[in-house]
C-alpha atoms as a PDB file:
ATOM      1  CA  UNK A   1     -75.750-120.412 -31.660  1.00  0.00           C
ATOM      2  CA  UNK A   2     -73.465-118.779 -29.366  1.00  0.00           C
ATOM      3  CA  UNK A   3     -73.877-115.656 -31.374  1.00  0.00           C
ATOM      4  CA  UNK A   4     -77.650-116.180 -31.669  1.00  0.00           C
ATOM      5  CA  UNK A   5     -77.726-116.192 -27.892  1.00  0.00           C
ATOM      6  CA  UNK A   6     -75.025-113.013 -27.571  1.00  0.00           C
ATOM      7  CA  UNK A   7     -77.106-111.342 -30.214  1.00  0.00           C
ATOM      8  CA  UNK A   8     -80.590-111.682 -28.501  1.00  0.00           C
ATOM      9  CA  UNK A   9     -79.689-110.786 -25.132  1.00  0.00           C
ATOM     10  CA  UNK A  10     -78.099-107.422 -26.813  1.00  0.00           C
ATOM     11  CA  UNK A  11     -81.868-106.858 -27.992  1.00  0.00           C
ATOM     12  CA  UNK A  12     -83.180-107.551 -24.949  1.00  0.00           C
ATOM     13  CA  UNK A  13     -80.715-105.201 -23.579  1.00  0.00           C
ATOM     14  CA  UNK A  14     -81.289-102.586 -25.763  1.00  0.00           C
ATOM     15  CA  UNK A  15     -84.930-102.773 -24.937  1.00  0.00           C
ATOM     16  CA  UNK A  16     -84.403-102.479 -21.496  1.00  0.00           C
ATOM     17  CA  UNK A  17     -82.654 -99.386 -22.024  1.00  0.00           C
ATOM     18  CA  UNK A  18     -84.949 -98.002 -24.043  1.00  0.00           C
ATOM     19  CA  UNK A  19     -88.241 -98.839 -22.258  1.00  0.00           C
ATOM     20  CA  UNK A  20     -85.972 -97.786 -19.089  1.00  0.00           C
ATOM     21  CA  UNK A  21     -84.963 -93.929 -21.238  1.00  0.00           C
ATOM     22  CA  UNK A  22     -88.858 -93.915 -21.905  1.00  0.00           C
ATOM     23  CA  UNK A  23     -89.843 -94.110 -18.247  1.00  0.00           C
ATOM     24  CA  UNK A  24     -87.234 -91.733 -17.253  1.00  0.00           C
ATOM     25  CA  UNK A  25     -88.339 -89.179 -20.014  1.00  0.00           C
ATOM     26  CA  UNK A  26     -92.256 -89.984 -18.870  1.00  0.00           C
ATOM     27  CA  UNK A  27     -91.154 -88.772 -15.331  1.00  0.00           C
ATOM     28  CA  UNK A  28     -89.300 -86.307 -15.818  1.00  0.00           C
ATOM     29  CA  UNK A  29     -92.316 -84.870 -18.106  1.00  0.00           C
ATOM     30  CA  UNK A  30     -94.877 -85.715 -14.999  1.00  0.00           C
ATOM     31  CA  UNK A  31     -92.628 -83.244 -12.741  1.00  0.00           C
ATOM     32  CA  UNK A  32     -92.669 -80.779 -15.216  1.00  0.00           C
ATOM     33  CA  UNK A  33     -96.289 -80.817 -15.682  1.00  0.00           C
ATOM     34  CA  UNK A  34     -97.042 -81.272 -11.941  1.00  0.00           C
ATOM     35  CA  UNK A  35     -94.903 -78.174 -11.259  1.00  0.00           C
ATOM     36  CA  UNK A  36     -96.511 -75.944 -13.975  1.00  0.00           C
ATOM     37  CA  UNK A  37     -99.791 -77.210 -12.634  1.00  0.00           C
ATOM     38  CA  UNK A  38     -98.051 -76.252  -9.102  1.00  0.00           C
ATOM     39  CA  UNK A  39     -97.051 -73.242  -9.773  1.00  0.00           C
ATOM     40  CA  UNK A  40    -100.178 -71.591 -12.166  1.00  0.00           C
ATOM     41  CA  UNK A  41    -102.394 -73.134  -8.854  1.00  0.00           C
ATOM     42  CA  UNK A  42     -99.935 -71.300  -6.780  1.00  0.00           C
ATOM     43  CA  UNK A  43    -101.050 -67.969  -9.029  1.00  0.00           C
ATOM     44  CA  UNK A  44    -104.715 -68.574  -9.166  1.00  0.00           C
ATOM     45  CA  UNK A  45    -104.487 -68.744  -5.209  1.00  0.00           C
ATOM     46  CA  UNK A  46    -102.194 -65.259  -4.634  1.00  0.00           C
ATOM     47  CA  UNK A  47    -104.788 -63.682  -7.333  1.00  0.00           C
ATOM     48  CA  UNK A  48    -107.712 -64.870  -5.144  1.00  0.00           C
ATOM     49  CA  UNK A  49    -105.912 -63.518  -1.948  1.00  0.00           C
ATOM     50  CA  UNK A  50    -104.933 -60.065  -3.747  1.00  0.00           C
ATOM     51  CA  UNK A  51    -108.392 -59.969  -5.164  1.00  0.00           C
ATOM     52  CA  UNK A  52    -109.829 -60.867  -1.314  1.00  0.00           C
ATOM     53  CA  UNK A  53    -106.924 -58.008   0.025  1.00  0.00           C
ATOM     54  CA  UNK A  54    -108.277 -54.920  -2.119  1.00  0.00           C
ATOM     55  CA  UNK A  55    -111.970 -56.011  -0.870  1.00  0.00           C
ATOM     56  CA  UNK A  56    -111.162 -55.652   2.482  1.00  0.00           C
ATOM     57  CA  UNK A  57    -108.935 -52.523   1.953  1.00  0.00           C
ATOM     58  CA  UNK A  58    -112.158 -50.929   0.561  1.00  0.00           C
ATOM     59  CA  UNK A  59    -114.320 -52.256   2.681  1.00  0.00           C
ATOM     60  CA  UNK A  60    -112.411 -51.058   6.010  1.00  0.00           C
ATOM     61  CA  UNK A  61    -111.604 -47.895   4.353  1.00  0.00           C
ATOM     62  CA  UNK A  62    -115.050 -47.293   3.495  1.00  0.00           C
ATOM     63  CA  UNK A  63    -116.066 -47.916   7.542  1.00  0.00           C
ATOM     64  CA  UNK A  64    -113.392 -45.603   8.239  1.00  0.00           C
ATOM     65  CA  UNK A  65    -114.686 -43.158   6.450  1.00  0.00           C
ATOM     66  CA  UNK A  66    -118.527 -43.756   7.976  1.00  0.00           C
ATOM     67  CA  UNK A  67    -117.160 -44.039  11.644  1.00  0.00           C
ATOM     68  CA  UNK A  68    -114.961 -40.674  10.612  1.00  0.00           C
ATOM     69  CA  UNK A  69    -118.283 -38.809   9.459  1.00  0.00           C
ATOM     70  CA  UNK A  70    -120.267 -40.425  12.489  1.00  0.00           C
ATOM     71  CA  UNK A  71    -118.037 -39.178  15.122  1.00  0.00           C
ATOM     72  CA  UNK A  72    -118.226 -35.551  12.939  1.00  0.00           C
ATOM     73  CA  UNK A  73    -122.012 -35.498  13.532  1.00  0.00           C
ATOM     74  CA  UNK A  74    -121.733 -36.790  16.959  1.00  0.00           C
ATOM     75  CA  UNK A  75    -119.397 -34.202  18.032  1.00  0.00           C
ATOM     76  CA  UNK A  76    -121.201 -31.619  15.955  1.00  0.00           C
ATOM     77  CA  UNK A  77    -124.705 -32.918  18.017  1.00  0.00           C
ATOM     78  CA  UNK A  78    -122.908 -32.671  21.375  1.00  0.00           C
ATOM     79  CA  UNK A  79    -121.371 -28.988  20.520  1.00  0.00           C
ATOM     80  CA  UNK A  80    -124.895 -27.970  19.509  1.00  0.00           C
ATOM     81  CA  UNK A  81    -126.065 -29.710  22.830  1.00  0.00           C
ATOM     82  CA  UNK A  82    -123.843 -27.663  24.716  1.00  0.00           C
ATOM     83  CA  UNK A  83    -124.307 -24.722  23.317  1.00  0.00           C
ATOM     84  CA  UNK A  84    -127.754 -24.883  23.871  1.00  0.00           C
ATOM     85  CA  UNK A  85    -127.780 -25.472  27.214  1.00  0.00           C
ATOM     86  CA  UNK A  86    -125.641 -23.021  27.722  1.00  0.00           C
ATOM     87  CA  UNK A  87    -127.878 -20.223  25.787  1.00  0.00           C
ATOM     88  CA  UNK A  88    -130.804 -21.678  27.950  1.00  0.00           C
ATOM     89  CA  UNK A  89    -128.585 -21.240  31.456  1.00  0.00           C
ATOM     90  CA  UNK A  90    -127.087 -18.027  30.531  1.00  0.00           C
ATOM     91  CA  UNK A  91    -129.886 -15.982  32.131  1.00  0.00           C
ATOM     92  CA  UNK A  92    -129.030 -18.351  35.173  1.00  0.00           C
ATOM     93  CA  UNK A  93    -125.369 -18.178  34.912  1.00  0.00           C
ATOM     94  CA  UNK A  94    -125.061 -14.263  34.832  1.00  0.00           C
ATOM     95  CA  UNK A  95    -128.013 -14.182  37.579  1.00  0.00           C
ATOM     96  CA  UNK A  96    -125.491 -16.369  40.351  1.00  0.00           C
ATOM     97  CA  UNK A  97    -122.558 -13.823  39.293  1.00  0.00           C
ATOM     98  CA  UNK A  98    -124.073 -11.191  39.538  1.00  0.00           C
ATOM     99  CA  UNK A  99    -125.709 -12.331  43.321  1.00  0.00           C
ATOM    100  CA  UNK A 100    -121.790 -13.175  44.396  1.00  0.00           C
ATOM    101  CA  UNK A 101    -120.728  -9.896  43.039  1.00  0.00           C
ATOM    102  CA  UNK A 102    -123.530  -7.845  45.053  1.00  0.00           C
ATOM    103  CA  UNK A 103    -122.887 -10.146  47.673  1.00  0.00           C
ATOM    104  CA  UNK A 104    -119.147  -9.789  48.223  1.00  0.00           C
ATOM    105  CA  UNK A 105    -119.080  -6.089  47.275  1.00  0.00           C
ATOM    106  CA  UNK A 106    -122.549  -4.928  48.371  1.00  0.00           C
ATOM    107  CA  UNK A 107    -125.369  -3.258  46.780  1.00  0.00           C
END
């Protein structure tokens, strides 16, 4: 009986064990899928942000570009402007030099 006894507590033992290997090898198989599930979340997100980065680069470059050729036309406008006004003054500008010329020096 003794041995019965001996005999059935080894089983139980050996059960224990093995239900005991079984939840370590179930954990350690929940880490490994919660890390690849970790880490191919981690890539979806740095693909999104990548993805998100070239967007903006284009975007920004594109304004760049547009605010480059809208200061080109401005500063083409304002040259244009200027010289303009200064054909239209000319007859005014060489008029007053000429006046302080004859005036300092005489007729």
């Amino acid at each position: 009986m003794a041995e019965s006894i001996f005999e059935t507590m080894k089983t139980i033992e050996e059960e224990a064990t093995q239900i005991a290997s079984e939840y370590e090898e179930a954990i350690r198989q929940s880490e490994e899928k919660s890390e690849k599930i970790l880490h191919q979340l981690v890539d979806e997100f740095q693909s999104d942000c990548r993805k998100e980065y070239e967007i903006l680069e284009r975007n920004l470059h594109r304004q760049k570009e547009e605010l480059k050729s809208t200061v080109t036309e401005h500063i083409a406008t304002n040259h244009k402007i200027i010289q303009d006004i200064s054909e239209y003054r000319r007859k005014e500008f060489v008029q007053q030099i000429v006046s302080r010329v004859v005036e300092y020096y005489g007729d």
